[in-house]
Protein backbone atom coordinates (compact mmCIF):
# COMPACT_ATOMS: atom_id res chain seq x y z
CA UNK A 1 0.00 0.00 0.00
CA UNK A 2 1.32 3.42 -1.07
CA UNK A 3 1.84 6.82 1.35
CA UNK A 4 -0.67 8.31 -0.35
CA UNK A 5 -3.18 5.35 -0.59
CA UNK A 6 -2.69 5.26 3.36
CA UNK A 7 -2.65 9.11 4.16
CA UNK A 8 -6.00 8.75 2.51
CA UNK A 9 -7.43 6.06 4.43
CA UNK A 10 -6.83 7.23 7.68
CA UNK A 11 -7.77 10.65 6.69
CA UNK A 12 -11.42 9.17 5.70
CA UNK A 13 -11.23 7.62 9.04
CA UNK A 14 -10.80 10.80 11.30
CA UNK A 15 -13.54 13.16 9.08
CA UNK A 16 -15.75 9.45 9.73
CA UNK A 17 -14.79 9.69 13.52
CA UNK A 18 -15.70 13.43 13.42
CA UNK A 19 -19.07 12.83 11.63
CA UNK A 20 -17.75 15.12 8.92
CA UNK A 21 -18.63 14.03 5.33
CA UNK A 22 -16.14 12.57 3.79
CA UNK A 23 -15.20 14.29 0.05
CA UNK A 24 -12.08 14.92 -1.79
CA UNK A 25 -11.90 18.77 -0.36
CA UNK A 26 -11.89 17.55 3.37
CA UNK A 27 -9.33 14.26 2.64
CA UNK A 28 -7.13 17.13 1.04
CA UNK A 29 -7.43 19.13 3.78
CA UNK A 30 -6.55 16.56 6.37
CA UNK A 31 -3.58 15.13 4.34
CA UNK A 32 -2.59 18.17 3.93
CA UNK A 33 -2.67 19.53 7.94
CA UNK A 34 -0.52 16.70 8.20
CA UNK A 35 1.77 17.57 5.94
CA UNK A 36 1.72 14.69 3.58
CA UNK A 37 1.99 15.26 -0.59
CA UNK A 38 -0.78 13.02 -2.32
CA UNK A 39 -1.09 12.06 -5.82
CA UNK A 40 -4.24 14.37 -6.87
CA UNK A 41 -6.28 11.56 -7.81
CA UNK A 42 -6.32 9.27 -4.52
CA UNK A 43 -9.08 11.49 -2.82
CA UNK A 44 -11.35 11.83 -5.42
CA UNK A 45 -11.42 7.99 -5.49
CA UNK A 46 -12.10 7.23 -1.82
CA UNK A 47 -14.43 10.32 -2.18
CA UNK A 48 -16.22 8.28 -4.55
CA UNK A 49 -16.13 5.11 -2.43
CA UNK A 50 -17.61 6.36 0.24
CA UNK A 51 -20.47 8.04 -1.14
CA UNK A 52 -21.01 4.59 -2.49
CA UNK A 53 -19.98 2.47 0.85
CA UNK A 54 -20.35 3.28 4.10
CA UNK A 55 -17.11 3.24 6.40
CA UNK A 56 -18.76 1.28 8.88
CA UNK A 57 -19.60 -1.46 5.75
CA UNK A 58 -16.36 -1.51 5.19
CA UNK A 59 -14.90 -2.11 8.89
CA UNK A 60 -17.23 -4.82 9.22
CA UNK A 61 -15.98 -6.72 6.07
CA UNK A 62 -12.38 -6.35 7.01
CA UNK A 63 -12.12 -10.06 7.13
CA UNK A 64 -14.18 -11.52 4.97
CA UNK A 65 -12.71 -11.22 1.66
CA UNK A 66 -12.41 -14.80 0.66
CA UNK A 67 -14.47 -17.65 0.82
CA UNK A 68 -17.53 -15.38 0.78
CA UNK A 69 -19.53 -17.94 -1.74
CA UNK A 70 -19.31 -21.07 0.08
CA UNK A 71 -21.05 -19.63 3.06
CA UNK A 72 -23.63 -18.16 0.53
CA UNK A 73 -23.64 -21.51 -0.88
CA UNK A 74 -25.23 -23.48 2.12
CA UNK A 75 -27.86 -20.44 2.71
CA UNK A 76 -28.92 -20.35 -0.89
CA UNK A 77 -29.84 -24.20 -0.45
CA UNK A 78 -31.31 -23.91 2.45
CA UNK A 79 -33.85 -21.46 1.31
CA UNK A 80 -34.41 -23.60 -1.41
CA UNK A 81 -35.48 -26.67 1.34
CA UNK A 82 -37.39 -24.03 3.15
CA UNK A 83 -39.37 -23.33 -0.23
CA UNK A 84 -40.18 -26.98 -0.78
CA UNK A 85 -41.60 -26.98 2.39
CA UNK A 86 -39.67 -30.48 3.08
CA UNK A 87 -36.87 -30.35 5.43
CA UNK A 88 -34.01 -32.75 4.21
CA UNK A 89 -33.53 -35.88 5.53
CA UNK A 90 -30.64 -36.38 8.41
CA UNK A 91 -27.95 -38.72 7.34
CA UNK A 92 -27.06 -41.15 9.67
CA UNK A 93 -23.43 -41.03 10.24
CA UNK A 94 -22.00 -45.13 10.54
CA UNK A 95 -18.42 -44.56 11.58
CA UNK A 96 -15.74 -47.43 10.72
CA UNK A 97 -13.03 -47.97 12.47
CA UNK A 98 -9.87 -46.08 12.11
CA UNK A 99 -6.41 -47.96 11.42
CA UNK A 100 -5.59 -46.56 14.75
CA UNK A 101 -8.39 -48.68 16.45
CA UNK A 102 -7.75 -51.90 14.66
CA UNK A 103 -5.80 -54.48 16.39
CA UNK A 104 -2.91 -55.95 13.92
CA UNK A 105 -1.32 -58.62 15.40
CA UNK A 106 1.98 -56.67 16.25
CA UNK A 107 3.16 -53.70 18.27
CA UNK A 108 5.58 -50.95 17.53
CA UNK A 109 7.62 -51.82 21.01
CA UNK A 110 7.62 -55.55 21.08
């Protein structure tokens, strides 16, 4: 992450934490108060992500960038059950015996 990518970011975080709205005037203003140079165009761009996003949206999903569609996956089939009106079936789990468990004649430490 570049300077100027981060001088941006946490300048959208203080005008968030001081219920300011958050444009490309005010993140120039704050970058500038503390006395970091910006390219020109890195304001206008988180100006124009946050009038899309909210920062709170956006510290919420800090973590959850991957594996987003398998958890929609199970959801999307469970509505689909819930639809039917028939609930599915519960699988009866038989579990067989590990090597582990199984006696084979012989021990490590005989």
């Amino acid at each position: 992450m570049s300077t100027s990518e981060l001088a941006c970011v946490y300048a959208a975080l203080i005008l968030h934490d001081d219920g300011l709205e958050i444009t490309g005037d005010n993140i120039n203003t704050v970058v500038k108060a503390a006395g970091i140079t910006v390219e020109p165009y890195w304001p206008s761009l988180f100006a124009k992500l946050f009038s899309k996003k909210s920062v709170e949206d956006l510290i919420a999903n800090v973590g959850a960038g991957g594996g987003g569609a398998a958890a929609a996956a199970p959801a999307a089939g469970g509505a689909s059950a819930a639809a039917g009106g028939a609930a599915p079936a519960k699988e009866e789990k038989k579990e067989e015996p590990s090597e582990e468990d199984e006696d084979m004649g012989f021990s490590l430490f005989d």
